[in-house]
N, C-alpha and C. Protein backbone atom coordinates (compact mmCIF):
# COMPACT_ATOMS: atom_id res chain seq x y z
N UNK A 1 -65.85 -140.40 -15.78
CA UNK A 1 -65.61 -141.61 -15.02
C UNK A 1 -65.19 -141.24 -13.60
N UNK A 2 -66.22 -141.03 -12.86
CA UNK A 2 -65.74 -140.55 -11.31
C UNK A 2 -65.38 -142.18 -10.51
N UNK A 3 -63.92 -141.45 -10.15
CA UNK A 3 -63.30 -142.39 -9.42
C UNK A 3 -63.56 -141.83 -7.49
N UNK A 4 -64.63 -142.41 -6.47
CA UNK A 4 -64.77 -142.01 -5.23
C UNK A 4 -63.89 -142.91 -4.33
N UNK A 5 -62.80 -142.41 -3.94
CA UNK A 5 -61.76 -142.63 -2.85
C UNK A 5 -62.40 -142.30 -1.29
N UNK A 6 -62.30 -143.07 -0.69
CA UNK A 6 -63.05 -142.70 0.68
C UNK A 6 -61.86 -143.75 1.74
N UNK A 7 -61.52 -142.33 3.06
CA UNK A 7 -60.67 -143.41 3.74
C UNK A 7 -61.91 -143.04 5.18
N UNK A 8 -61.86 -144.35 5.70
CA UNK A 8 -62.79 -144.56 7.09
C UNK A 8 -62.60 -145.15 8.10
N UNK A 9 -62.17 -144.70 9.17
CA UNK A 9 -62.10 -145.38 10.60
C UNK A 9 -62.72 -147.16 10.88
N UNK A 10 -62.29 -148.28 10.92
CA UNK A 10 -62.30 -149.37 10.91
C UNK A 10 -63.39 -149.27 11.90
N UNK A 11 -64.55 -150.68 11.48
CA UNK A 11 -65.22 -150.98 12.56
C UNK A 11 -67.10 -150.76 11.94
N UNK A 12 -67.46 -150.74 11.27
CA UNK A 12 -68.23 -150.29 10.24
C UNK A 12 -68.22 -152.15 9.93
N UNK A 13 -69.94 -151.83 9.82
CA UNK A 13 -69.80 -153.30 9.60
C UNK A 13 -70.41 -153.66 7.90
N UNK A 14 -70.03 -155.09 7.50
CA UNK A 14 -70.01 -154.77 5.87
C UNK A 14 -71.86 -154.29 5.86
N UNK A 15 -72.43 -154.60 5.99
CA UNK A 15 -73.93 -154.04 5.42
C UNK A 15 -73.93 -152.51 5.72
N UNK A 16 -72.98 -151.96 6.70
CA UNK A 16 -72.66 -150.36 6.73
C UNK A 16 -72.22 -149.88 5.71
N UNK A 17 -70.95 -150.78 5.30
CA UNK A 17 -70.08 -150.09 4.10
C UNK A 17 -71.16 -150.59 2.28
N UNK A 18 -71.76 -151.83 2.45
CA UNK A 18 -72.49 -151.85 1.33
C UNK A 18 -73.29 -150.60 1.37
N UNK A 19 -74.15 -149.95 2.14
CA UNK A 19 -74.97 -149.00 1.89
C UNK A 19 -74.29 -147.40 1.23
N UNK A 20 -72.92 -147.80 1.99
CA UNK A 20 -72.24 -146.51 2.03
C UNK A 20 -72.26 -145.91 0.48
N UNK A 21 -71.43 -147.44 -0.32
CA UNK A 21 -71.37 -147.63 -1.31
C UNK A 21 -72.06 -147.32 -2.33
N UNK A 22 -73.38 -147.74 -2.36
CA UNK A 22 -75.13 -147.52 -3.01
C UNK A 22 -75.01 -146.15 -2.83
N UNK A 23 -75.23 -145.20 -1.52
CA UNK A 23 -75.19 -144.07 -1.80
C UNK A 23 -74.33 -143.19 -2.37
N UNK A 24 -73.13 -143.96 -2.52
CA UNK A 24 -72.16 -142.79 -3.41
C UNK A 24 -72.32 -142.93 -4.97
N UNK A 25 -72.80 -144.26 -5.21
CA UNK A 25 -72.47 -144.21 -6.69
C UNK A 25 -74.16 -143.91 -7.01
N UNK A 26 -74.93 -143.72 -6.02
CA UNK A 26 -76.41 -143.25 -5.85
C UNK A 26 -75.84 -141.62 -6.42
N UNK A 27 -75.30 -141.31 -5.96
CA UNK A 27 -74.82 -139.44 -5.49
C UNK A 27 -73.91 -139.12 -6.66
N UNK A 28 -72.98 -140.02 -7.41
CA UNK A 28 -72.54 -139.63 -8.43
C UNK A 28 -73.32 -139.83 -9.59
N UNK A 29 -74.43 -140.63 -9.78
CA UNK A 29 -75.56 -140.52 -11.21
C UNK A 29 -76.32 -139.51 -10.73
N UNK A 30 -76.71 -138.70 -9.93
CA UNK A 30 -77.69 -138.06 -9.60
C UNK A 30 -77.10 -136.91 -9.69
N UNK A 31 -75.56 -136.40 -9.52
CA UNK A 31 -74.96 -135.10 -9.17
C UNK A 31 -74.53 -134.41 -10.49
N UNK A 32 -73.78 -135.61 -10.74
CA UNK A 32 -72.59 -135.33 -12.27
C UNK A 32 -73.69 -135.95 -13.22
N UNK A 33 -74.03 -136.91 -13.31
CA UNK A 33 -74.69 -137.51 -14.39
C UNK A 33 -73.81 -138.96 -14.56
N UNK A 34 -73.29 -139.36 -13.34
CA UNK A 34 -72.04 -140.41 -13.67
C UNK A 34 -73.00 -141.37 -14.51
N UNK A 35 -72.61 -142.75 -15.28
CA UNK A 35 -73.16 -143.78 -15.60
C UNK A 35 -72.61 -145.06 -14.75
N UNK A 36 -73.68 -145.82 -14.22
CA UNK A 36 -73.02 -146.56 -12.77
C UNK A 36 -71.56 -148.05 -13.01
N UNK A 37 -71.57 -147.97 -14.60
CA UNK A 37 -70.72 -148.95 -14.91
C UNK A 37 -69.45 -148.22 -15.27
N UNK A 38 -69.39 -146.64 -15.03
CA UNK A 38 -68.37 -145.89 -15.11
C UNK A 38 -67.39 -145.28 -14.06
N UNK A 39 -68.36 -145.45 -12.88
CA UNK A 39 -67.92 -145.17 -11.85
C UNK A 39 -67.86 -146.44 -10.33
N UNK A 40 -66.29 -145.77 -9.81
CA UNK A 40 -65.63 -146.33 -9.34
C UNK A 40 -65.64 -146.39 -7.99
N UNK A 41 -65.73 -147.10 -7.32
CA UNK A 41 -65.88 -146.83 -5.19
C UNK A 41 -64.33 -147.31 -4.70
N UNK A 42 -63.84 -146.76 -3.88
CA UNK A 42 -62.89 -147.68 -3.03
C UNK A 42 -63.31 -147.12 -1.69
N UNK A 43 -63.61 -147.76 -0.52
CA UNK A 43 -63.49 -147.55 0.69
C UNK A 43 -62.17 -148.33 1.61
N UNK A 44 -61.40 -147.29 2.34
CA UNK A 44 -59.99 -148.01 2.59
C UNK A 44 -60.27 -147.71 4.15
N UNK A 45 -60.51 -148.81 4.68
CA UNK A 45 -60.80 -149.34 6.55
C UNK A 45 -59.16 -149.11 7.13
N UNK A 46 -58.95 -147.62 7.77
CA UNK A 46 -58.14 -147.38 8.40
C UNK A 46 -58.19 -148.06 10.01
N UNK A 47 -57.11 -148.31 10.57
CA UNK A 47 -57.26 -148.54 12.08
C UNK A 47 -57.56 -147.63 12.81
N UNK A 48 -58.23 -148.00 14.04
CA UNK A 48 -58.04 -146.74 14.77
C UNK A 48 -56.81 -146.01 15.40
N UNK A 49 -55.88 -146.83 15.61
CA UNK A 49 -54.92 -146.47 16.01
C UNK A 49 -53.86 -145.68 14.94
N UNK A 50 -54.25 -145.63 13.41
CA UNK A 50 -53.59 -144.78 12.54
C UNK A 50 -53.78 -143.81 12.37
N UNK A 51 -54.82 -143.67 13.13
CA UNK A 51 -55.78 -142.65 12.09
C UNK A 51 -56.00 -141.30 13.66
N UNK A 52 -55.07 -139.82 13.36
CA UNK A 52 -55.26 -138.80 13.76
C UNK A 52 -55.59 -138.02 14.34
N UNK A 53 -56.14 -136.78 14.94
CA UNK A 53 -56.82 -135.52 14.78
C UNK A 53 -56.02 -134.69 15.95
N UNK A 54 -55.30 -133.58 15.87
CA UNK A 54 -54.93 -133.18 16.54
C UNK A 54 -54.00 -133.85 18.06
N UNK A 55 -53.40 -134.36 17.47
CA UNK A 55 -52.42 -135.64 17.82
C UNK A 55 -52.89 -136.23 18.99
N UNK A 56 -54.30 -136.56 18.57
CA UNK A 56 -54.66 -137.90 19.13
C UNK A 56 -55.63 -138.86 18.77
N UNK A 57 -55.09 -140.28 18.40
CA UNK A 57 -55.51 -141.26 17.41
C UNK A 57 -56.81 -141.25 18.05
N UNK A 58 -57.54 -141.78 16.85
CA UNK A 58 -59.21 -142.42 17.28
C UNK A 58 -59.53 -143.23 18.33
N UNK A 59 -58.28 -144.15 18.46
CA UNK A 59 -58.37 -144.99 19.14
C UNK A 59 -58.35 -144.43 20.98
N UNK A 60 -57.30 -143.50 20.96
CA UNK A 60 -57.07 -142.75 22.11
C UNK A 60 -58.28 -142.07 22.52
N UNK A 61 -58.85 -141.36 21.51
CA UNK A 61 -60.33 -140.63 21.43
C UNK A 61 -61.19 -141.54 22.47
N UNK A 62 -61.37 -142.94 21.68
CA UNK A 62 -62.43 -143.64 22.11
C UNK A 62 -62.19 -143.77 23.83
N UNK A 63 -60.97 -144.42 24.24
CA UNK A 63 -60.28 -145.10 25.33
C UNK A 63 -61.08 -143.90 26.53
N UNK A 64 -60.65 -143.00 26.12
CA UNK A 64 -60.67 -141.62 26.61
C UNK A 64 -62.50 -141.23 27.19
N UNK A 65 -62.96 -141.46 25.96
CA UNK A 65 -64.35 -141.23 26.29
C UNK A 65 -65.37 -142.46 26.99
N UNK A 66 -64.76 -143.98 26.88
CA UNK A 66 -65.00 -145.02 27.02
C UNK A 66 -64.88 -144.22 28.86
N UNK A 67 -63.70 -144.27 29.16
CA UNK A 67 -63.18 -144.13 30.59
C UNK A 67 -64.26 -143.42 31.21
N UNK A 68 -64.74 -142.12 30.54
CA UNK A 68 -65.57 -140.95 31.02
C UNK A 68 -66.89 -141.58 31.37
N UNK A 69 -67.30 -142.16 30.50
CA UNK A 69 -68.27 -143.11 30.50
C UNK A 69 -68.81 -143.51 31.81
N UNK A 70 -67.64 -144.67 32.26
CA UNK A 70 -67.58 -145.52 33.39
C UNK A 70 -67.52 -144.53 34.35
N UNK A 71 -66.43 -143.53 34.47
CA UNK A 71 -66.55 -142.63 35.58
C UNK A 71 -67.77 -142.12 36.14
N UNK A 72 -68.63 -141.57 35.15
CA UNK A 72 -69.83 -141.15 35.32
C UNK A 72 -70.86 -142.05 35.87
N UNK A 73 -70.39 -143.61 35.72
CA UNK A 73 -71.72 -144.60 36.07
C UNK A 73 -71.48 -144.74 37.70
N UNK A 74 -70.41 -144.32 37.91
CA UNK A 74 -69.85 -144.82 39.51
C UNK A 74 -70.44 -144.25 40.21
């Protein structure tokens, strides 16, 4: 009974996360041999602003590269 825990940066839109979905429990009958009424999905829509990497949030990431962006169009 594979239980797939998945945490993901917010902003993903639902026909993104439906597909996501299809392919995992696609990937667990095909890998393990799961049976699809046995296995389990959760996808948990983190913020950007919670969410990390070398102490600086996604959100900062984006702001950051957003800025570079514009700089470059000037």
């Amino acid at each position: 009974m594979p239980l797939i825990d998945v945490s993901i940066a917010e902003g993903r839109t639902a026909e993104d996360l439906r597909r996501l979905v299809t392919a995992l429990h696609r990937a667990a009958e095909e890998t393990v041999g799961a049976l699809p009424e046995n296995t389990t999905v959760i996808i948990r829509e983190v913020p950007a602003s919670h969410w990390s990497k070398a102490d600086r949030t996604i959100a900062e990431r984006q702001a950051a590269s957003a800025e570079n962006t514009r700089a470059k169009e000037l």
